[in-house]
Protein backbone atom coordinates (compact mmCIF):
# COMPACT_ATOMS: atom_id res chain seq x y z
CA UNK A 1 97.75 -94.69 123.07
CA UNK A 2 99.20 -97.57 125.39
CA UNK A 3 98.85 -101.03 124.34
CA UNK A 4 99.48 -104.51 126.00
CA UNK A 5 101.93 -106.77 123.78
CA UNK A 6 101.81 -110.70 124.30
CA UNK A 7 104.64 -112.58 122.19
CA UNK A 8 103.97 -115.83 120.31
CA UNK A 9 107.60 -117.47 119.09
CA UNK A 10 106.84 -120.26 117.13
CA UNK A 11 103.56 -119.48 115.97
CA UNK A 12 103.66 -117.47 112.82
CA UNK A 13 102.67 -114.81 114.84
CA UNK A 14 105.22 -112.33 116.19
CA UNK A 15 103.36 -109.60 118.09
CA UNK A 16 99.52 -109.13 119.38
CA UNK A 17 98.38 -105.92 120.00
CA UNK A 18 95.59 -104.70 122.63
CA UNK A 19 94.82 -101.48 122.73
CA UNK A 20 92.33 -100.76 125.79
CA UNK A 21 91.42 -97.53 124.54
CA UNK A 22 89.97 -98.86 121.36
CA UNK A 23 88.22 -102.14 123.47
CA UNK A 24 86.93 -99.86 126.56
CA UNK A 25 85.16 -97.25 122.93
CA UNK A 26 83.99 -100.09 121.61
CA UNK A 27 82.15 -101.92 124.66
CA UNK A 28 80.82 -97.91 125.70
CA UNK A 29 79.13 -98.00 122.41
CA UNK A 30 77.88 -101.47 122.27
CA UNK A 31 76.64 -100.20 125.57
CA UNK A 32 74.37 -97.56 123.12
CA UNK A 33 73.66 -100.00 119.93
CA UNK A 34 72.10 -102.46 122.28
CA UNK A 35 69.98 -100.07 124.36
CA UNK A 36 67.07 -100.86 122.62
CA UNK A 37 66.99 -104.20 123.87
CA UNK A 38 69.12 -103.24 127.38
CA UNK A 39 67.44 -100.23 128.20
CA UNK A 40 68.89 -99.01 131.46
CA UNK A 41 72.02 -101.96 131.42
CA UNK A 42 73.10 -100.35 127.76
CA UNK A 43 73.65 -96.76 129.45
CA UNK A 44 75.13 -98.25 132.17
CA UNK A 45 77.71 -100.18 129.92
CA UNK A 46 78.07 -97.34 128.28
CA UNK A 47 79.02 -94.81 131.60
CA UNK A 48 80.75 -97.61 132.99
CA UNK A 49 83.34 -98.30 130.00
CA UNK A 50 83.13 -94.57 128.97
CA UNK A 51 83.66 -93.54 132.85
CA UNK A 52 87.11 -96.63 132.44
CA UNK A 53 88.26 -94.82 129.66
CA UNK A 54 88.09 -91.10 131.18
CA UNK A 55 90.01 -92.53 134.21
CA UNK A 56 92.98 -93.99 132.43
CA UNK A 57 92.67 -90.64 130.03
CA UNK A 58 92.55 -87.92 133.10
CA UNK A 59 95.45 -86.39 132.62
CA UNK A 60 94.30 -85.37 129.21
CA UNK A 61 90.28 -83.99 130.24
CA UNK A 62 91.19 -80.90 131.26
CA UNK A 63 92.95 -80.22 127.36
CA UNK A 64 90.19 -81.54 126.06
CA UNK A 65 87.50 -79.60 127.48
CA UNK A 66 89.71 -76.35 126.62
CA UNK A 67 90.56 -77.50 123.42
CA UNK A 68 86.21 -78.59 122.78
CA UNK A 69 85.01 -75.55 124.96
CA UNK A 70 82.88 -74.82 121.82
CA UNK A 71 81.08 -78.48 122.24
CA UNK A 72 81.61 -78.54 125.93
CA UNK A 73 79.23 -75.22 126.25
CA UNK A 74 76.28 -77.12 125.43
CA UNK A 75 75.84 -79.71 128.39
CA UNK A 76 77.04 -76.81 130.39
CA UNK A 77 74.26 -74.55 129.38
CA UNK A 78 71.52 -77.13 129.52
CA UNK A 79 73.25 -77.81 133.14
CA UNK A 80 73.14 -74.39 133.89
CA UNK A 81 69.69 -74.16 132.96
CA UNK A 82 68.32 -75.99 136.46
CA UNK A 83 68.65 -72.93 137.74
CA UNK A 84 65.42 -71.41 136.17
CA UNK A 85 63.92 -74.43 135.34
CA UNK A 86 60.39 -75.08 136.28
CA UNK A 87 61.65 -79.12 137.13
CA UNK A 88 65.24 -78.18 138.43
CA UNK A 89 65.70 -81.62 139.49
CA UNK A 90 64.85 -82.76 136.37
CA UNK A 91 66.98 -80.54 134.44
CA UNK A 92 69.87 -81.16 136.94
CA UNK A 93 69.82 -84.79 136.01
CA UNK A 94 69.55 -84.82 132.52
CA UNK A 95 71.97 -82.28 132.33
CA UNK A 96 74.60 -84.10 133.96
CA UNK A 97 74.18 -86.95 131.65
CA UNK A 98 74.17 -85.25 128.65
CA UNK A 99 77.50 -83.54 130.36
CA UNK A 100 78.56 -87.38 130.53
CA UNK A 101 77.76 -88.69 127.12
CA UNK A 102 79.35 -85.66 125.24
CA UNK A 103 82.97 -85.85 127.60
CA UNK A 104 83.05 -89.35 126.91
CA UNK A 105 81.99 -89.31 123.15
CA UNK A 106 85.03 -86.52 122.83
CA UNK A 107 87.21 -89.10 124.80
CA UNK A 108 86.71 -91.59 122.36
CA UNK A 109 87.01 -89.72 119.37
CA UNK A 110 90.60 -88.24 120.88
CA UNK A 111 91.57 -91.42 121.68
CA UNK A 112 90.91 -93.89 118.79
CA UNK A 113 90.89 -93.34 115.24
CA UNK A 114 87.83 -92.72 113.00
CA UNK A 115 88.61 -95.73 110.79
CA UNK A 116 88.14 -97.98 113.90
CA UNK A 117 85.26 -95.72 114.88
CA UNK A 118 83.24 -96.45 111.69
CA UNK A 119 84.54 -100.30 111.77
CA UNK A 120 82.97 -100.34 115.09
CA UNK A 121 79.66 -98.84 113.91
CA UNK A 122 79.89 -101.65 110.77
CA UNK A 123 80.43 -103.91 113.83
CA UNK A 124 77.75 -103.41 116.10
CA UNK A 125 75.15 -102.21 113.59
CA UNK A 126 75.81 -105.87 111.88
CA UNK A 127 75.09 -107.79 114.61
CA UNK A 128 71.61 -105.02 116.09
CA UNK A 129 70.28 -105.99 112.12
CA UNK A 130 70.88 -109.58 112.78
CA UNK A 131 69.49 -109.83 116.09
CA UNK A 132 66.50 -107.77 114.52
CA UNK A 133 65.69 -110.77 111.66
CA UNK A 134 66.06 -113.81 114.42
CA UNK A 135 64.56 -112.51 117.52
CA UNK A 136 62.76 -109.48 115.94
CA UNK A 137 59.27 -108.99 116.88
CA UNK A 138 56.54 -107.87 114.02
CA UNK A 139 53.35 -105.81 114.80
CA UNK A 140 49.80 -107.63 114.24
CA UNK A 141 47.92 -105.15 112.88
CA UNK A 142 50.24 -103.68 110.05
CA UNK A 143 53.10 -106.26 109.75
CA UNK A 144 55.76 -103.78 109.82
CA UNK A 145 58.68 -105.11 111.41
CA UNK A 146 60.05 -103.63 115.12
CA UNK A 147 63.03 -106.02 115.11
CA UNK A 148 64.98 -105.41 118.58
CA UNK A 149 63.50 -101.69 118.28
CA UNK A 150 59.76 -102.34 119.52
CA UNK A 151 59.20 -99.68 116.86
CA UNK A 152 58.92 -99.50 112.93
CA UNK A 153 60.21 -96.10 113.32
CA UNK A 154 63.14 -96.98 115.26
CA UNK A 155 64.49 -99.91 113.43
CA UNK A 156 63.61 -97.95 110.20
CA UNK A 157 65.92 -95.05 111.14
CA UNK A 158 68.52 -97.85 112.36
CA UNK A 159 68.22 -99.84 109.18
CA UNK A 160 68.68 -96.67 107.45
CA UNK A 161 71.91 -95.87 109.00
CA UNK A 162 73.29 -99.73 108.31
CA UNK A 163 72.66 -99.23 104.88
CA UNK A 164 74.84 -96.11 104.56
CA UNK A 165 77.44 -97.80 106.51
CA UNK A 166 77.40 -100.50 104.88
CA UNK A 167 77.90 -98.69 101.46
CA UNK A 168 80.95 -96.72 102.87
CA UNK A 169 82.22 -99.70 103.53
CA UNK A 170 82.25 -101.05 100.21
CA UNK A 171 83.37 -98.26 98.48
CA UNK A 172 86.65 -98.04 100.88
CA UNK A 173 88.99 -99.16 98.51
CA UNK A 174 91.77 -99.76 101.25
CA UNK A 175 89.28 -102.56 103.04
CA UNK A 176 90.33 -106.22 102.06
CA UNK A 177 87.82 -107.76 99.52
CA UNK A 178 86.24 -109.99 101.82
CA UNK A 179 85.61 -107.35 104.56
CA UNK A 180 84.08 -105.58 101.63
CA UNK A 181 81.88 -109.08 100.35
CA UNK A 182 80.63 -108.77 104.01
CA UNK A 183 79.35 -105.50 103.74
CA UNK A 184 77.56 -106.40 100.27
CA UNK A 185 75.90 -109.09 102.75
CA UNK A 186 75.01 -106.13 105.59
CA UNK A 187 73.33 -103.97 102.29
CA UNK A 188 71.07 -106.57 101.05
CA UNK A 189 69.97 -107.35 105.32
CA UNK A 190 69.68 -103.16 105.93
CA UNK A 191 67.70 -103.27 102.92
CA UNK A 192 65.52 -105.62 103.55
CA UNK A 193 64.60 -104.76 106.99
CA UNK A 194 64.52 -101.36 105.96
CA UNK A 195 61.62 -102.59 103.29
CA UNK A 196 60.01 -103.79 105.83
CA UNK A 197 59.70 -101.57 108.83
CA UNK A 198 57.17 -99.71 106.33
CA UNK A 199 58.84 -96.32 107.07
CA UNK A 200 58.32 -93.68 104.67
CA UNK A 201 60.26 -91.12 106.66
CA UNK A 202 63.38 -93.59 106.69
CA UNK A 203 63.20 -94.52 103.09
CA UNK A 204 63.35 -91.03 101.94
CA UNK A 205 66.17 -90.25 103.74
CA UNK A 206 68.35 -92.99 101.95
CA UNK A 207 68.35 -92.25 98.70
CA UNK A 208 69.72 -88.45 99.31
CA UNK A 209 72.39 -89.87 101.47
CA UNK A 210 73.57 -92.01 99.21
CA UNK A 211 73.22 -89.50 96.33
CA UNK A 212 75.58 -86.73 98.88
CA UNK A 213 77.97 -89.90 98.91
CA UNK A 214 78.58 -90.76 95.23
CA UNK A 215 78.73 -86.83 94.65
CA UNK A 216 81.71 -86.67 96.64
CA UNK A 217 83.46 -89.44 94.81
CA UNK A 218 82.89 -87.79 91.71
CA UNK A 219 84.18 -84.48 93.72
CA UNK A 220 87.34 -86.36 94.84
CA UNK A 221 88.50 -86.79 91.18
CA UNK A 222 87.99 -83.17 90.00
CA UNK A 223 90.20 -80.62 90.25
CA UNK A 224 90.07 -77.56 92.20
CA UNK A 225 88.55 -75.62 89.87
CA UNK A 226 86.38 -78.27 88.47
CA UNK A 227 85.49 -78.82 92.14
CA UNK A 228 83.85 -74.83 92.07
CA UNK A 229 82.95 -75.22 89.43
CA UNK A 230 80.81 -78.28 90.41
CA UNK A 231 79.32 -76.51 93.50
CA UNK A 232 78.34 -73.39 91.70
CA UNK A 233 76.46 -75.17 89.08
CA UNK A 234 74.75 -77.53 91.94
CA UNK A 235 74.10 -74.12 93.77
CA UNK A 236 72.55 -72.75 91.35
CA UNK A 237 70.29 -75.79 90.45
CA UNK A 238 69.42 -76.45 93.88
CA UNK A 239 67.81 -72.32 93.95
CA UNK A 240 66.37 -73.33 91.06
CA UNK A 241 64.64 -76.32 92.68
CA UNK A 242 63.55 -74.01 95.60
CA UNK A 243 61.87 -71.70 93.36
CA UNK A 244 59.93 -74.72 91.68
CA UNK A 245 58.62 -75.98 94.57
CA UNK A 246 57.94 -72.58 95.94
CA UNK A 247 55.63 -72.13 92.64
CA UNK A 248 53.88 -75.32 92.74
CA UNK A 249 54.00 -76.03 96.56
CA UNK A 250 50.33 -76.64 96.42
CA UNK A 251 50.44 -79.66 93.79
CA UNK A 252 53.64 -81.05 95.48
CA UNK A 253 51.88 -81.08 98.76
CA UNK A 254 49.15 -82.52 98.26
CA UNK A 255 50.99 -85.28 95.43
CA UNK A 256 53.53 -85.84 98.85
CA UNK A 257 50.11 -85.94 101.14
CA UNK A 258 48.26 -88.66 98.67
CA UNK A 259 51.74 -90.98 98.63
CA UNK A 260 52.38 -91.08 101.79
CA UNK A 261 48.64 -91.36 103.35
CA UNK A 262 49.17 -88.06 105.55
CA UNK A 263 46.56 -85.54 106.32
CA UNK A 264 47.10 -81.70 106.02
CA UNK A 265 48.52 -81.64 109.35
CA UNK A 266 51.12 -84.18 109.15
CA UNK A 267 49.68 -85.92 111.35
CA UNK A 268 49.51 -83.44 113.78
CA UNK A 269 52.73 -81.93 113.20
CA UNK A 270 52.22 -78.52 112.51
CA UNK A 271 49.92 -78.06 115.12
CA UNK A 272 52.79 -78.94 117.43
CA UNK A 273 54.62 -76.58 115.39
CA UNK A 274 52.29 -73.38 116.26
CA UNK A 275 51.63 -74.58 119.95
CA UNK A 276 56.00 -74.76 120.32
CA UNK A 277 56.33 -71.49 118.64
CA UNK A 278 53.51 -70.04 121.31
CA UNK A 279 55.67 -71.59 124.03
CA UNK A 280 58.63 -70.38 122.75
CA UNK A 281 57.21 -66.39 122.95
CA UNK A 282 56.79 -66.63 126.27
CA UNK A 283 60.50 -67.83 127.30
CA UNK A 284 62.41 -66.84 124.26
CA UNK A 285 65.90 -66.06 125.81
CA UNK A 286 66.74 -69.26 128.29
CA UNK A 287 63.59 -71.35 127.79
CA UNK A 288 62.05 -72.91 130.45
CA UNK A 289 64.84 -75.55 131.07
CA UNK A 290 66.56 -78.23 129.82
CA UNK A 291 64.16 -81.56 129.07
CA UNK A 292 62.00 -79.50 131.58
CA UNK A 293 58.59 -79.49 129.65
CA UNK A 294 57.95 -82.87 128.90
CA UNK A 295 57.46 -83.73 132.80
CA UNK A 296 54.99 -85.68 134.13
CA UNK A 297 52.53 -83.40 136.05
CA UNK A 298 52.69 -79.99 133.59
CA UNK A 299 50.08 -79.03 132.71
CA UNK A 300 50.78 -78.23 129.34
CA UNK A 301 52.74 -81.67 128.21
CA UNK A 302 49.48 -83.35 130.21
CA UNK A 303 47.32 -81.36 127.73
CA UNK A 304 49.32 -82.39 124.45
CA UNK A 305 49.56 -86.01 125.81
CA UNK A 306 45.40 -86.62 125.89
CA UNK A 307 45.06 -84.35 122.60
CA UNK A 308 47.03 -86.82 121.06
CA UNK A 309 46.18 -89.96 122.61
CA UNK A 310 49.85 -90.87 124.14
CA UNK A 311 48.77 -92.85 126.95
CA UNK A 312 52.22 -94.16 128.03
CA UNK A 313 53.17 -89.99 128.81
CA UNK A 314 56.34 -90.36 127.71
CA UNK A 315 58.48 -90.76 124.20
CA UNK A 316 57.02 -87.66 122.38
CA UNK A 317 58.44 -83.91 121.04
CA UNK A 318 57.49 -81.62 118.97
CA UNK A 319 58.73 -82.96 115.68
CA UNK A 320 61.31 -80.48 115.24
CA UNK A 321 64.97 -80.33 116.71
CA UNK A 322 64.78 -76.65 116.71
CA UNK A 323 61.22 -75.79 117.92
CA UNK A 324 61.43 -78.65 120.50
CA UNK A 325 65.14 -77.52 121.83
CA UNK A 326 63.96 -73.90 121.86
CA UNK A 327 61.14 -74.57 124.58
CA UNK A 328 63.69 -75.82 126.72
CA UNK A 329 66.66 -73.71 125.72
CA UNK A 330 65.64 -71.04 124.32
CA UNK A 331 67.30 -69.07 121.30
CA UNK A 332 71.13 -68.97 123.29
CA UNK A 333 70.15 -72.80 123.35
CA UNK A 334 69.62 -73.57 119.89
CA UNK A 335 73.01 -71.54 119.09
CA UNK A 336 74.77 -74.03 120.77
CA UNK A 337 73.35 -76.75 118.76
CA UNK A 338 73.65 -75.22 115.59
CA UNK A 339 77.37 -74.76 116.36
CA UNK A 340 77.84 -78.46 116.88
CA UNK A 341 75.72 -80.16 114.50
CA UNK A 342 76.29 -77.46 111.34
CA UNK A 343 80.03 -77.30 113.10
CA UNK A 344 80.48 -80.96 112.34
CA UNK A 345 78.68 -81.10 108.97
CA UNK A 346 81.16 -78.09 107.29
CA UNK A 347 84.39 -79.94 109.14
CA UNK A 348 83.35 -83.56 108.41
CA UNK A 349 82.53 -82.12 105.02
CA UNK A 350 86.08 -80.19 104.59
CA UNK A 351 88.17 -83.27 105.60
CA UNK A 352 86.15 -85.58 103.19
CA UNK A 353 87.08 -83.57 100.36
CA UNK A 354 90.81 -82.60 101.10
CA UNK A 355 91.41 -86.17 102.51
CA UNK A 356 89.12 -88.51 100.19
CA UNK A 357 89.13 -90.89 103.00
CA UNK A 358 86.55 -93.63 103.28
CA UNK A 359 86.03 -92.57 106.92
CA UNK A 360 85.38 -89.00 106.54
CA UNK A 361 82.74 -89.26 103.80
CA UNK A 362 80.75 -91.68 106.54
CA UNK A 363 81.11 -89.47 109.38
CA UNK A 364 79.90 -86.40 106.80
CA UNK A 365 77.24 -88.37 105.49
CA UNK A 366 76.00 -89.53 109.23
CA UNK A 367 75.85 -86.31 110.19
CA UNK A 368 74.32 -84.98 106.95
CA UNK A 369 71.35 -87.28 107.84
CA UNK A 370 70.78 -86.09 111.18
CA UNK A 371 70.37 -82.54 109.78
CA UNK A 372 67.75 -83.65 107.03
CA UNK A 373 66.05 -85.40 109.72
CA UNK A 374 66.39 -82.62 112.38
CA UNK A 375 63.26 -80.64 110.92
CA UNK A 376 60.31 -83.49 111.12
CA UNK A 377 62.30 -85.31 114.35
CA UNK A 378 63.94 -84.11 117.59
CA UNK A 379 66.99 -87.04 116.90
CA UNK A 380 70.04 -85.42 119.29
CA UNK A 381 71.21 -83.77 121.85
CA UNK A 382 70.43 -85.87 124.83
CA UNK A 383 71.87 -88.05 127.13
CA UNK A 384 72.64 -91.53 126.02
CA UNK A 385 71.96 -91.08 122.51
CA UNK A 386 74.00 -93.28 120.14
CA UNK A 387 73.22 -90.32 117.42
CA UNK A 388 74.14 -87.55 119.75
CA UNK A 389 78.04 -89.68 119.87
CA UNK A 390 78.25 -90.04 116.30
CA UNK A 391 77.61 -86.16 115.68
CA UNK A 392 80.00 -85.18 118.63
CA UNK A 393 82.80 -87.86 117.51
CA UNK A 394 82.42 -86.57 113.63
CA UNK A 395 82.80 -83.40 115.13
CA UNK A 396 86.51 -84.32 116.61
CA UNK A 397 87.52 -86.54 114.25
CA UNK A 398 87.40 -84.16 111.60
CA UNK A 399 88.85 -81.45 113.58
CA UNK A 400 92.10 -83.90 114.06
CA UNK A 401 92.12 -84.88 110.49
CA UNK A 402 91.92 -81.52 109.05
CA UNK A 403 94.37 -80.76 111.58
CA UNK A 404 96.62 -83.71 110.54
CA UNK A 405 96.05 -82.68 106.42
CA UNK A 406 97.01 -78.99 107.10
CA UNK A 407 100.65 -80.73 108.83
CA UNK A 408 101.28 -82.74 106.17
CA UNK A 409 101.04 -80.26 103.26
């Protein structure tokens, strides 16, 4: 990694370091932070510093593809796919940003280190929640509050994320004390906006994360065999849970239905569900094309759209990474997915518990949300998707660092 050095005598300061790798990764995912309130500007900060940072890495893109072929295949495939899509302009387009966002989110995670990464993501997330309480907007009818977002959802889900960053944060026990007072300020803001965005969906996905996260510091101070141990026994009680709720899945439902103010349905979500799996039938192999259904003009999305009153046609999926991605990509598709998003769940997973660093329990616990999310939401694998980075760069990083454990010992 080259760096610029500017020399201070007299100063108290003997060297400053610049290091345009880290500045052009951190401006690309401002670039995706901000696009919320940017919209087409943050994707084009985000392919115009990712596109800076590919140039001065060239040399290095053809390793990395061949050394990522495994993450690489996806964009391919969905690229690939114009060529039986029913929208092959479409697909063609979308395809080639996704093949964008996914070189360049392997660029950065190859070129800076995962410590910076999350710093970054403490960074940028701090100042998205503060712009959210001074400028944020709040919706009439309910009072939830949208924030930069213009959604509950989205600043829920975004709030959600701070607050598990923010945690990491103060548990890294190499991080100066005030860096980590700073982060006790970021909790109590995530918090509170995450209180009020009146999200169900995102407050039930916090306290699991967080209980994944203080597992694996009790994890990091076990032995091996303690450490088997430990996983057998939660094994064991988590089959036992499934059998539970398997017996009394009619009381739990409708307890989960009366809490949450949801019909039968969830709100229309399982008859998504059986209309995606009827789609699915008919183009099981290849689908019908990547981000190819949800066009303007079919006939089907046009149907779905009225049914369910979305008058702006846009901004709406089946509610389920796998059922959605499966119209479009069909089952050699989803394969690809699951390969990258389980792939960098086990890894990020792996190098948490051989490494105990601070870092690698984020990156595992980032991705471990986007999995418990992935079956109600459709929340990656698309072009400019800040999500869609983090999975990709967890991915990498914890390749490298497992890589860099297995040297050392």
């Amino acid at each position: 990694m080259s760096d610029a050095r500017a020399y201070l005598p007299g100063r108290g300061i003997d060297v400053i370091t610049v290091e345009p790798d880290v500045i052009l990764a951190v401006i690309a995912l401002a670039g995706l932070v901000f696009v919320p309130v940017l919209g087409t500007l943050g994707a084009l900060i985000f392919l115009g510093a990712g596109s800076a940072l590919l140039v001065r890495r060239f040399q290095v893109q053809v390793s990395l593809c061949t050394t990522y072929w495994y993450i690489i295949a996806l964009p391919v495939f969905c690229l690939l796919s114009s060529v039986w899509s029913e929208y092959p302009v479409v697909t063609f387009r979308f395809g080639v940003q996704l093949m964008a966002t996914v070189v360049i989110a392997i660029t950065i995670a190859s070129t800076t280190s995962a410590r910076v990464f999350s710093r970054t993501l403490f960074g940028l997330y701090s100042l998205a929640m503060l712009a959210s309480v001074l400028f944020g907007d709040v919706r009439n009818d309910t009072g939830a509050w949208l924030g930069i977002y213009g959604s509950k959802n989205a600043l829920a889900g975004a709030a959600a994320t701070y607050v598990i960053i923010c945690v990491a944060q103060i548990l890294d026990s190499l991080a100066s004390y005030r860096y980590r007072l700073l982060a006790v300020l970021g909790l109590m803001v995530g918090l509170m906006l995450l209180l009020l965005a009146q999200s169900v969906s995102a407050l039930v996905i916090v306290p699991p994360s967080l209980f994944i996260m203080f597992s694996l510091l009790i994890l990091y101070r076990l032995s091996l065999v303690q450490r088997v141990a430990t996983l057998v026994f939660v094994s064991l009680g988590a089959a036992l849970m499934i059998v539970l709720v398997i017996m009394f899945s009619d009381a739990i439902v409708a307890m989960m239905l009366d809490t949450t103010g949801k019909d039968m349905t969830l709100t229309g979500r399982t008859e998504l569900w059986r209309i995606a799996l009827e789609l699915i039938a008919e183009r099981p192999l290849l689908g019908m094309g990547y981000q190819a259904f949800w066009v303007q003009g079919h006939g089907p999305a046009e149907a779905l759209w009225f049914t369910f009153g979305i008058e702006s046609r846009s901004g709406f999926n089946f509610h389920n990474t796998y059922l959605s991605n499966m119209v479009e990509i069909g089952i050699v598709g989803i394969l690809l997915q699951i390969v990258v998003l389980y792939g960098a769940a086990i890894t990020a997973g792996l190098w948490a518990l051989r490494t105990h660093r601070a870092e690698a329990s984020l990156l595992f616990i980032l991705v471990m949300m986007v999995v418990m999310v992935s079956f109600v939401e459709v929340p990656i694998f698309f072009q400019f998707s800040l999500r869609t980075v983090i999975v990709i760069c967890a991915f990498v990083f914890a390749l490298r660092g497992l890589d860099a454990h297995r040297r050392r010992t």
